[in-house]
Protein backbone atom coordinates (compact mmCIF):
# COMPACT_ATOMS: atom_id res chain seq x y z
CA UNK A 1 0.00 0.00 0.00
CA UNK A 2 1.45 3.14 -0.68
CA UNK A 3 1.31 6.51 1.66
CA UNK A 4 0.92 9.96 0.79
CA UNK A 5 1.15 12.76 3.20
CA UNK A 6 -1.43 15.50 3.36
CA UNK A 7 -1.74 18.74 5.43
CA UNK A 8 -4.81 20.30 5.96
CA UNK A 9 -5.18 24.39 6.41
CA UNK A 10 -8.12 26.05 8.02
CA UNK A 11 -10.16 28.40 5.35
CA UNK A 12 -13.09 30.43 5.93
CA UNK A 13 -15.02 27.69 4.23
CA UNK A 14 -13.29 24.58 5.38
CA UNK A 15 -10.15 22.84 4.78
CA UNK A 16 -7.78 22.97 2.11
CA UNK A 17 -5.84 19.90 2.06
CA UNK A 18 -2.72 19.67 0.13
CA UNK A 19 -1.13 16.06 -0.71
CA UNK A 20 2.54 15.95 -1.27
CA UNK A 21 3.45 15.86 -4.74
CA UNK A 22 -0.30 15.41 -6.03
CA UNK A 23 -1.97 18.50 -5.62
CA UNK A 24 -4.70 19.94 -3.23
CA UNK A 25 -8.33 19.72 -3.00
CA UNK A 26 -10.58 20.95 -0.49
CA UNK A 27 -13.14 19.44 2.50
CA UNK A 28 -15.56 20.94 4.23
CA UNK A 29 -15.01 19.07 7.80
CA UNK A 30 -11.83 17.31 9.09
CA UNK A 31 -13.77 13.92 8.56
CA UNK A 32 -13.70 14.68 4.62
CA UNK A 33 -10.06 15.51 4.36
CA UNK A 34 -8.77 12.26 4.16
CA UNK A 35 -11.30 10.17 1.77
CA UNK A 36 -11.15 13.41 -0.45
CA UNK A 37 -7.51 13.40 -0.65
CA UNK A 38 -7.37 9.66 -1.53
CA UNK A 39 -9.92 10.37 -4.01
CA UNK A 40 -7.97 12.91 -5.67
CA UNK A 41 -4.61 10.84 -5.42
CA UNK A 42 -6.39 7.90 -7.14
CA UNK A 43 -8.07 10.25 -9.74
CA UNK A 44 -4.49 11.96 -10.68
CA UNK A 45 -2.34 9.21 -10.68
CA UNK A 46 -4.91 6.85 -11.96
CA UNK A 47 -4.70 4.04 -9.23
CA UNK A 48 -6.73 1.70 -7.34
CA UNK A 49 -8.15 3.72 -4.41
CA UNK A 50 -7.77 0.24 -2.01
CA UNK A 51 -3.82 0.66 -2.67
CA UNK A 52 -3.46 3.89 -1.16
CA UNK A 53 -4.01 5.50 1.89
CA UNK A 54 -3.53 9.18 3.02
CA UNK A 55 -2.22 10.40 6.25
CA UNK A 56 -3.33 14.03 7.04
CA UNK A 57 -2.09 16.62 9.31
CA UNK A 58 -3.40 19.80 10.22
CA UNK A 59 -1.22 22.92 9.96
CA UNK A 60 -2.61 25.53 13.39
CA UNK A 61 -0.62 28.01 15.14
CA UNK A 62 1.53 27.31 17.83
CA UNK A 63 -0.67 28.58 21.10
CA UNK A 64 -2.84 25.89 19.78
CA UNK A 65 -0.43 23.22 19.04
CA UNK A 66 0.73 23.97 22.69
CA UNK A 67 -2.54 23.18 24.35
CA UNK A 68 -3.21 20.03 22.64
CA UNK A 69 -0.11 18.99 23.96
CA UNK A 70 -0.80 19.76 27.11
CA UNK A 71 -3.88 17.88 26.82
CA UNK A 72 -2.37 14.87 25.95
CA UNK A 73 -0.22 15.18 28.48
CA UNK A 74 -2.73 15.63 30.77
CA UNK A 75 -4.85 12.45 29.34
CA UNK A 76 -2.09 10.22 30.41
CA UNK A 77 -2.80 11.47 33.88
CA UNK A 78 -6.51 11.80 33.69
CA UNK A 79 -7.06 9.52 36.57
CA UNK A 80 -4.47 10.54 39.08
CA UNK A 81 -5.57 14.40 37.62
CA UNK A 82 -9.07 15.24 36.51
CA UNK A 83 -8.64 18.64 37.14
CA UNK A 84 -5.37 19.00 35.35
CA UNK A 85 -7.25 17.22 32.35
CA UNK A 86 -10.65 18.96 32.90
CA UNK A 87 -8.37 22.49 32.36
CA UNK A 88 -6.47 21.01 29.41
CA UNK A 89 -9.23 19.36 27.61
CA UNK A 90 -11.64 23.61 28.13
CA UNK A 91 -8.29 25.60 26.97
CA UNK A 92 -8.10 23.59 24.01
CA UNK A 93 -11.46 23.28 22.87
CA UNK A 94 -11.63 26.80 23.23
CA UNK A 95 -8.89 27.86 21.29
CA UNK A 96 -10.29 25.70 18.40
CA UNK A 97 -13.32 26.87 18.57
CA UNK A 98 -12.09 30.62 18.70
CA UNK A 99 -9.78 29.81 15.72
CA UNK A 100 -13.12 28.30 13.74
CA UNK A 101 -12.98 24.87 13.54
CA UNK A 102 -16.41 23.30 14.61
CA UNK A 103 -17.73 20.97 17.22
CA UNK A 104 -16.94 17.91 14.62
CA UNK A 105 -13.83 18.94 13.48
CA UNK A 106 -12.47 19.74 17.43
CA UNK A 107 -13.08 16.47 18.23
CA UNK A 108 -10.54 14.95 15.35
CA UNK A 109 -8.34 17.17 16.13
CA UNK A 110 -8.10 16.12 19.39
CA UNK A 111 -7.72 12.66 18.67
CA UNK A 112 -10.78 10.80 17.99
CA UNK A 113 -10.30 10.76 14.33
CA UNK A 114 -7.74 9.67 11.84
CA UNK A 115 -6.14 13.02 11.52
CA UNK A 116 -2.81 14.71 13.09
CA UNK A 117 -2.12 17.79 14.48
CA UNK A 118 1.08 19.43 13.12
């Protein structure tokens, strides 16, 4: 099977997701990055969707990038810490959401999807 890297970038209407060395195409939530990208990678190159597969991270600014760290770090420790992890998990749902990414899109950002933060 053969991987292609992606990155998405936040718009005012979505994502943009760009695909190393294919080209870019754009979703409209996190969840449609990925199967769009592998659609466009088998359209372009003219393969077999099943013999691909696209790994997509999102581009955000650091202050963000920071807090889902911080939440992860703080998910490892959940039990000993629900505080600590309560805190985490508010400061960086609200930075998403003040940044524009939706309810949807938070959550895959924050791990419960196939995507990557970068």
């Amino acid at each position: 099977m053969a991987t292609y890297n992606a990155t998405a970038a936040r718009t005012d209407d979505g994502w943009v997701v760009a695909v190393d060395g294919v080209g870019a195409t754009q979703a409209s939530t996190l969840a449609d990055a990925g199967p769009l990208a592998e659609d466009m990678v088998a359209g372009r190159l003219a393969v077999d969707p099943a013999t691909i597969q696209v790994v997509v991270r999102i581009q955000l600014p650091k202050n963000i990038l920071d807090a889902i760290e911080n939440r992860h770090a703080a998910t490892g420790r959940r039990d000993q810490d629900p505080q600590w992890y309560a805190e985490a998990d508010l400061q960086a749902r609200r930075l998403l959401r003040d940044y524009g990414i939706g309810e949807p899109d938070i959550d895959a950002v924050l791990g419960s999807a196939g995507t990557q933060p970068e």
